[in-house]
PDB file of N, CA and C in Angstrom:
ATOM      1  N   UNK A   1      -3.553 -10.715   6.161  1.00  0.00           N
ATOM      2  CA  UNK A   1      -3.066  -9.988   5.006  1.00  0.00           C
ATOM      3  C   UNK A   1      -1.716  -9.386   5.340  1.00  0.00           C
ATOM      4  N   UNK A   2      -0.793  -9.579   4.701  1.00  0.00           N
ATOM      5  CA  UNK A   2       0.137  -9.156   4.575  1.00  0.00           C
ATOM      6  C   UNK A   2       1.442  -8.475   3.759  1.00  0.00           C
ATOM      7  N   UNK A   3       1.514  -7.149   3.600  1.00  0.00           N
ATOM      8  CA  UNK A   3       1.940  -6.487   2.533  1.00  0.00           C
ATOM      9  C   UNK A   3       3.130  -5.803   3.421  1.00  0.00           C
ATOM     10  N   UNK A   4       4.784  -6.039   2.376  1.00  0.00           N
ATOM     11  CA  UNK A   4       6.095  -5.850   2.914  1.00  0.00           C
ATOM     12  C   UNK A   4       6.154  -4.507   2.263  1.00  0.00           C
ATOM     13  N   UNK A   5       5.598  -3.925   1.408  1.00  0.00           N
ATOM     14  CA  UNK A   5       5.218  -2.351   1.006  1.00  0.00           C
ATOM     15  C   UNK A   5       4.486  -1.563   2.029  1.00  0.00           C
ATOM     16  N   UNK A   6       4.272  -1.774   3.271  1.00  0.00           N
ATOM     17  CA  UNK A   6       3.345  -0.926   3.708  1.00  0.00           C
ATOM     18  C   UNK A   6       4.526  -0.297   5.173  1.00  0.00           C
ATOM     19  N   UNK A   7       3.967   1.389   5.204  1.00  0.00           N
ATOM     20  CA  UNK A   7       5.259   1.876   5.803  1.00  0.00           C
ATOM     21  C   UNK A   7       5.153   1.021   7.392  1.00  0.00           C
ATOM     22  N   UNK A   8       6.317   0.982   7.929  1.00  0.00           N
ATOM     23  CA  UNK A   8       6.332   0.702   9.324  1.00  0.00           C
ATOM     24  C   UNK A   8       4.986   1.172  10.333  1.00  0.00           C
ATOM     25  N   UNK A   9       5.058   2.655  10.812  1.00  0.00           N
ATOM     26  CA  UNK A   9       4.340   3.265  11.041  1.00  0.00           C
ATOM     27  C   UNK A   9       2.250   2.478  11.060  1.00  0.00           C
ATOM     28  N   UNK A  10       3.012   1.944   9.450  1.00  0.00           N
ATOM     29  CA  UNK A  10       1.118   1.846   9.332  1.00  0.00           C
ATOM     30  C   UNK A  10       1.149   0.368   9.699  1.00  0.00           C
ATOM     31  N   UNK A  11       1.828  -0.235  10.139  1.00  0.00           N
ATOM     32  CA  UNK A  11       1.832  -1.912  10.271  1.00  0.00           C
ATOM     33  C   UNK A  11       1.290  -2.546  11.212  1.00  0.00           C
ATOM     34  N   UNK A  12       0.988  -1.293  12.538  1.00  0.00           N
ATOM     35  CA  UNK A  12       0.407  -1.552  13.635  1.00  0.00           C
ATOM     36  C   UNK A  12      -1.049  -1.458  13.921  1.00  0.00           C
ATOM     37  N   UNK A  13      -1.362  -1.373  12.436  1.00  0.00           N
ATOM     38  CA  UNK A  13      -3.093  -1.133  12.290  1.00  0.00           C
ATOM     39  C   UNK A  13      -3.333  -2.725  11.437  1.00  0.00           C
ATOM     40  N   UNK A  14      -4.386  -3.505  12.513  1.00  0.00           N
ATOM     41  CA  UNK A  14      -5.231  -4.472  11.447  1.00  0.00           C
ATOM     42  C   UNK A  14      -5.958  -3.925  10.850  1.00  0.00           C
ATOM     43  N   UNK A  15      -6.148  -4.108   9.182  1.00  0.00           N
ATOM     44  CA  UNK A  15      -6.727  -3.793   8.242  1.00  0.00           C
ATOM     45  C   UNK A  15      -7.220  -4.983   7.635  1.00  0.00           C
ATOM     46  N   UNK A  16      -8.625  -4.563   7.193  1.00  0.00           N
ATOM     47  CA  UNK A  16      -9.386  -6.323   6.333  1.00  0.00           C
ATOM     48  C   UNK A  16     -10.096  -5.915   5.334  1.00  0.00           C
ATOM     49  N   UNK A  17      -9.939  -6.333   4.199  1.00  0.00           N
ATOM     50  CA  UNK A  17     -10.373  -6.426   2.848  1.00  0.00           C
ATOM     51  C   UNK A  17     -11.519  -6.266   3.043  1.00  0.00           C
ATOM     52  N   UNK A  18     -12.380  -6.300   1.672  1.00  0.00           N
ATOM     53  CA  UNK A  18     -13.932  -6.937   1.932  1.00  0.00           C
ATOM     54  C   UNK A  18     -14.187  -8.336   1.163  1.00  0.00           C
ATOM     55  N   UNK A  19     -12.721  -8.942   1.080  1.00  0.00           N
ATOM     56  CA  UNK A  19     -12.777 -10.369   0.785  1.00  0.00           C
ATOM     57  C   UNK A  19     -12.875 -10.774   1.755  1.00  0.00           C
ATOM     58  N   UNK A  20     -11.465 -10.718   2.691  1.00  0.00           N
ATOM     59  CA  UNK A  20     -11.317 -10.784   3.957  1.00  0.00           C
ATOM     60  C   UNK A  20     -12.806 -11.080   5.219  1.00  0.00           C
ATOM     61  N   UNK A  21     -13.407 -10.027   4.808  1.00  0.00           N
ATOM     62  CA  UNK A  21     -14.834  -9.576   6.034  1.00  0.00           C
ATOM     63  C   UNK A  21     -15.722 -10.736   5.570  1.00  0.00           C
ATOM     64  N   UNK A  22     -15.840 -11.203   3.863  1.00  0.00           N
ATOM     65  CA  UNK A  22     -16.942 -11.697   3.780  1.00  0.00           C
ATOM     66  C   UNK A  22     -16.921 -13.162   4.809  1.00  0.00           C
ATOM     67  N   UNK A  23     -16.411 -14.247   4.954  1.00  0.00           N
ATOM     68  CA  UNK A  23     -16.393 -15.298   5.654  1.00  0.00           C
ATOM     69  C   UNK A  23     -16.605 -15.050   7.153  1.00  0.00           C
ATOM     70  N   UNK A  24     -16.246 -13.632   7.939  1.00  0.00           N
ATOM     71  CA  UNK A  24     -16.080 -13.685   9.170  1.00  0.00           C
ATOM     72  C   UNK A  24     -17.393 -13.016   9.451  1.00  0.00           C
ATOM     73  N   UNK A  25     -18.068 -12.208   8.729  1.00  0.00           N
ATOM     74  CA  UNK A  25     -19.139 -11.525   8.602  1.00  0.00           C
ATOM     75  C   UNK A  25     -20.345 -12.457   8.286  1.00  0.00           C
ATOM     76  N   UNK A  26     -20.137 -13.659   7.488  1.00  0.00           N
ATOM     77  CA  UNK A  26     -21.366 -14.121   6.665  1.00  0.00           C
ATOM     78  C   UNK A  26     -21.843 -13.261   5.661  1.00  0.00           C
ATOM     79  N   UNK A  27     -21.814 -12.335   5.524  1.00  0.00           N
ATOM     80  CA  UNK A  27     -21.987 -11.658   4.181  1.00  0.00           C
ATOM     81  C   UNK A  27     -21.486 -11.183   2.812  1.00  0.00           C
ATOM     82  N   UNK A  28     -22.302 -10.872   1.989  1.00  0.00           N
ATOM     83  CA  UNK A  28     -21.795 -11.152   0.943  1.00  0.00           C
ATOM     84  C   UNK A  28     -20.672 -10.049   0.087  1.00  0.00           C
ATOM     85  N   UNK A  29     -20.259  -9.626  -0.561  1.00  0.00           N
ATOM     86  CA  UNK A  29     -19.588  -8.639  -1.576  1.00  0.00           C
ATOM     87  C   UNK A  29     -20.592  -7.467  -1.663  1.00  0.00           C
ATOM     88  N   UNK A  30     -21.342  -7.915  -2.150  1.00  0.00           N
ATOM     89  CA  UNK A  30     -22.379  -6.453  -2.558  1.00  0.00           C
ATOM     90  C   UNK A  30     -23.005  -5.881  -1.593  1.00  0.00           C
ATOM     91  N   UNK A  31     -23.518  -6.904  -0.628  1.00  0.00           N
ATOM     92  CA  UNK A  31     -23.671  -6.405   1.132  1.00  0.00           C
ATOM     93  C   UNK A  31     -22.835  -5.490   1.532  1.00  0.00           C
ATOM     94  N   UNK A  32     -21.381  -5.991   1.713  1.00  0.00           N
ATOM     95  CA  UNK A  32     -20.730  -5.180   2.646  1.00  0.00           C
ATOM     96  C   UNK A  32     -20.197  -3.733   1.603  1.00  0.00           C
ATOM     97  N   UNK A  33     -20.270  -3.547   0.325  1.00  0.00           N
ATOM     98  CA  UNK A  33     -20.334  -2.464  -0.741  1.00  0.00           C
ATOM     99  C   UNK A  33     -21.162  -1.373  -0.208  1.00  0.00           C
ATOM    100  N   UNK A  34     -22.817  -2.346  -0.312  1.00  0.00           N
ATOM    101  CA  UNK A  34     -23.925  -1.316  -0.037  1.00  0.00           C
ATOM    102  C   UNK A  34     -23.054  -0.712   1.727  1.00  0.00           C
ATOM    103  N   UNK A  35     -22.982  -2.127   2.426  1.00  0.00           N
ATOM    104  CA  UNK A  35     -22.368  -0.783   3.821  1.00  0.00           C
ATOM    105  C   UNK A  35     -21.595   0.657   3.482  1.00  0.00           C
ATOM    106  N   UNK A  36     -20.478   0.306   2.995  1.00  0.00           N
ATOM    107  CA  UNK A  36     -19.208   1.352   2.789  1.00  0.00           C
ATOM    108  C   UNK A  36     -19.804   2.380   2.456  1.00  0.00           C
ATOM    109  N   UNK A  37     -21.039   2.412   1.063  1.00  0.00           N
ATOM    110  CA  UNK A  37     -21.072   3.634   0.568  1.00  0.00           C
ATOM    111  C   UNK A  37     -22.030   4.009   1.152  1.00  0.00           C
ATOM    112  N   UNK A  38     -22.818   3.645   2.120  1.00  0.00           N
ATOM    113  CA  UNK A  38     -24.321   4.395   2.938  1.00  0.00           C
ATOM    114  C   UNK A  38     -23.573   5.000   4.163  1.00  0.00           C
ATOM    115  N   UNK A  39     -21.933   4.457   4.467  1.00  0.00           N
ATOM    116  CA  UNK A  39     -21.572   4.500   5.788  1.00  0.00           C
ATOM    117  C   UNK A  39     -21.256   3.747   6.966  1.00  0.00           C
ATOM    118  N   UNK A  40     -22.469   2.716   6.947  1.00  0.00           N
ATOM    119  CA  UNK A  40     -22.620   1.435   8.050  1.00  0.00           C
ATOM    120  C   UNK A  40     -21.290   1.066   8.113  1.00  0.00           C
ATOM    121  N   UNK A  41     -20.174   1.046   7.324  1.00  0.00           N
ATOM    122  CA  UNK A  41     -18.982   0.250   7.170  1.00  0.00           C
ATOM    123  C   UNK A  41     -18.356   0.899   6.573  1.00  0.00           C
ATOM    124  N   UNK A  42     -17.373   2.038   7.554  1.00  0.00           N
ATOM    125  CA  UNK A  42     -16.026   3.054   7.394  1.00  0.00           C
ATOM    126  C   UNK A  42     -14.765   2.486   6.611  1.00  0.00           C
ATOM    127  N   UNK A  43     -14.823   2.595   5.948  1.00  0.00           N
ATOM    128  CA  UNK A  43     -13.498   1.854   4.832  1.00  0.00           C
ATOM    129  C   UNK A  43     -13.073   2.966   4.279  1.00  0.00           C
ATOM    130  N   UNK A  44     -11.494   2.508   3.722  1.00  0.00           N
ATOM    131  CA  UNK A  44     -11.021   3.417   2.606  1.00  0.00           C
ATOM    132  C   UNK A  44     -10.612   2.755   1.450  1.00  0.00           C
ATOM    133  N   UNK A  45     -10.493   3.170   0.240  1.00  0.00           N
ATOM    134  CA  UNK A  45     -10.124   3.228  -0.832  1.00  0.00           C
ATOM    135  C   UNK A  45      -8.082   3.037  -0.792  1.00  0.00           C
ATOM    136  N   UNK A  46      -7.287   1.646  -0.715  1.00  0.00           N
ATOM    137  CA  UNK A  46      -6.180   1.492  -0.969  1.00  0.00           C
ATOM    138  C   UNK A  46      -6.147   0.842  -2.753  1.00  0.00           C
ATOM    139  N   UNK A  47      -5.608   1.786  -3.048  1.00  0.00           N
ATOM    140  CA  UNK A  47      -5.319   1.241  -4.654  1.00  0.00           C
ATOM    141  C   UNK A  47      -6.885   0.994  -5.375  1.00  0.00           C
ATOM    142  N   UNK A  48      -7.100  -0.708  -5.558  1.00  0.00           N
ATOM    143  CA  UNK A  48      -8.375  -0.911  -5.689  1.00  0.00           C
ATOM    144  C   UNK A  48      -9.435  -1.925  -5.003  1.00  0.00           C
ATOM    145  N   UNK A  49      -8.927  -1.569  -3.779  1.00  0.00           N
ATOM    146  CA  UNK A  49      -9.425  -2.776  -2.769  1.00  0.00           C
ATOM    147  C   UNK A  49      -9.911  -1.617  -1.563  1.00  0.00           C
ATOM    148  N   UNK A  50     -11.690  -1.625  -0.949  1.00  0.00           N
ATOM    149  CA  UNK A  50     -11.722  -1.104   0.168  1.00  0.00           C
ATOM    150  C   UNK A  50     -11.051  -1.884   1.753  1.00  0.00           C
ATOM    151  N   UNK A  51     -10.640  -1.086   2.464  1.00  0.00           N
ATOM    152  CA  UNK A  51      -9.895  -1.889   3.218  1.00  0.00           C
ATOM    153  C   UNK A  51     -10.829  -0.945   4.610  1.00  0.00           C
ATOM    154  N   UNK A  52     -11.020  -1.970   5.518  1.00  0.00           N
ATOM    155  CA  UNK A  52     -11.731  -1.705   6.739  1.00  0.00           C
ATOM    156  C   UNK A  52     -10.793  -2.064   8.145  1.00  0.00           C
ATOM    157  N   UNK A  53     -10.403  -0.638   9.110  1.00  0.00           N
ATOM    158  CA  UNK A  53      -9.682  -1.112  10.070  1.00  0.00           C
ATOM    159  C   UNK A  53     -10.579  -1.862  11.046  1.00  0.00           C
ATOM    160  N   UNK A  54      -9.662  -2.843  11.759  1.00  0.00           N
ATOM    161  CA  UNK A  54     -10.503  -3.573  13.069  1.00  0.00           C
ATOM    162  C   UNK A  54     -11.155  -3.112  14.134  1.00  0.00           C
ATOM    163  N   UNK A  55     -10.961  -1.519  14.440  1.00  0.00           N
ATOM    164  CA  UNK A  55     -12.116  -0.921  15.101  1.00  0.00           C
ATOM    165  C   UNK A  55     -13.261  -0.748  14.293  1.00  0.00           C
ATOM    166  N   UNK A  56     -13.793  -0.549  13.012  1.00  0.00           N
ATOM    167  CA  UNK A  56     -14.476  -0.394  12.806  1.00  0.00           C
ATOM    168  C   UNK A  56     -15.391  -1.880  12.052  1.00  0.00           C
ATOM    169  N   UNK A  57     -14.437  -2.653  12.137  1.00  0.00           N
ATOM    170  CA  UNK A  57     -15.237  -3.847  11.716  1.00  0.00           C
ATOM    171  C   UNK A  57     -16.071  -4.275  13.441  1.00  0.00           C
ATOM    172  N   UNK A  58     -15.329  -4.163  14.503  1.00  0.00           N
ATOM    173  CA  UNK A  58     -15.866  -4.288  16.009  1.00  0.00           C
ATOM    174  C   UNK A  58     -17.018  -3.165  16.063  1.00  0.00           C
ATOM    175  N   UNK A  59     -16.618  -2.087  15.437  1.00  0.00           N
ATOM    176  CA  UNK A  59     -18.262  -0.897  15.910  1.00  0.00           C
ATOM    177  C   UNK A  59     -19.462  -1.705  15.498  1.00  0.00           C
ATOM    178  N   UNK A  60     -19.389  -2.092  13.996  1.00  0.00           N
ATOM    179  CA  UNK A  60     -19.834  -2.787  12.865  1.00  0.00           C
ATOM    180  C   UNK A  60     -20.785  -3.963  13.666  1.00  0.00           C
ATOM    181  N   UNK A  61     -19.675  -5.014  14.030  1.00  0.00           N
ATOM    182  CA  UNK A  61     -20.262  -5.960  15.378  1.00  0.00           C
ATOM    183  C   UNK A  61     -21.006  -5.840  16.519  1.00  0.00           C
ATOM    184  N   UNK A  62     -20.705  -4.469  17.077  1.00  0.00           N
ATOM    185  CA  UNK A  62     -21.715  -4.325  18.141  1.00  0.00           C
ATOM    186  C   UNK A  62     -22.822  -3.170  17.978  1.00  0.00           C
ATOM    187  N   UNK A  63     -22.405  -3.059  16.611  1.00  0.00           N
ATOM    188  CA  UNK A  63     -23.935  -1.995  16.018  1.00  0.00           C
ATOM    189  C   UNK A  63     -24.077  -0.727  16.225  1.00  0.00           C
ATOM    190  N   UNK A  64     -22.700  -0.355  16.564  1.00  0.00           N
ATOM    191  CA  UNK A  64     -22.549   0.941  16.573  1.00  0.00           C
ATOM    192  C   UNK A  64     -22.159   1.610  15.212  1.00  0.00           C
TER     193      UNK A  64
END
């Protein structure tokens, strides 16, 4: 993903959709939803897309 709007500063963070997650995850849209809002899966709210940094898609992976 790549966005020429995003400040310098923040460019050094991988960030992944939950389009993004679904193929690398195997799971689905509403799966990784139910994560975000119980917690299991730390995301934020950019515009109208949750966006998940790559440490926490790795906690995510090893079940932390």
């Amino acid at each position: 993903m790549k966005n020429n709007n995003v400040p310098e500063e923040l460019r050094k963070y991988k960030m992944y959709s939950l389009k993004d997650l679904e193929p690398i995850l195997g799971l689905t849209r509403v799966t990784l939803l139910n994560y975000v809002n119980n917690g299991t899966l730390p995301a934020v709210k950019v515009g109208n897309k949750w966006m998940v940094s790559e440490q926490a898609l790795k906690d995510l992976v090893k079940g932390r």
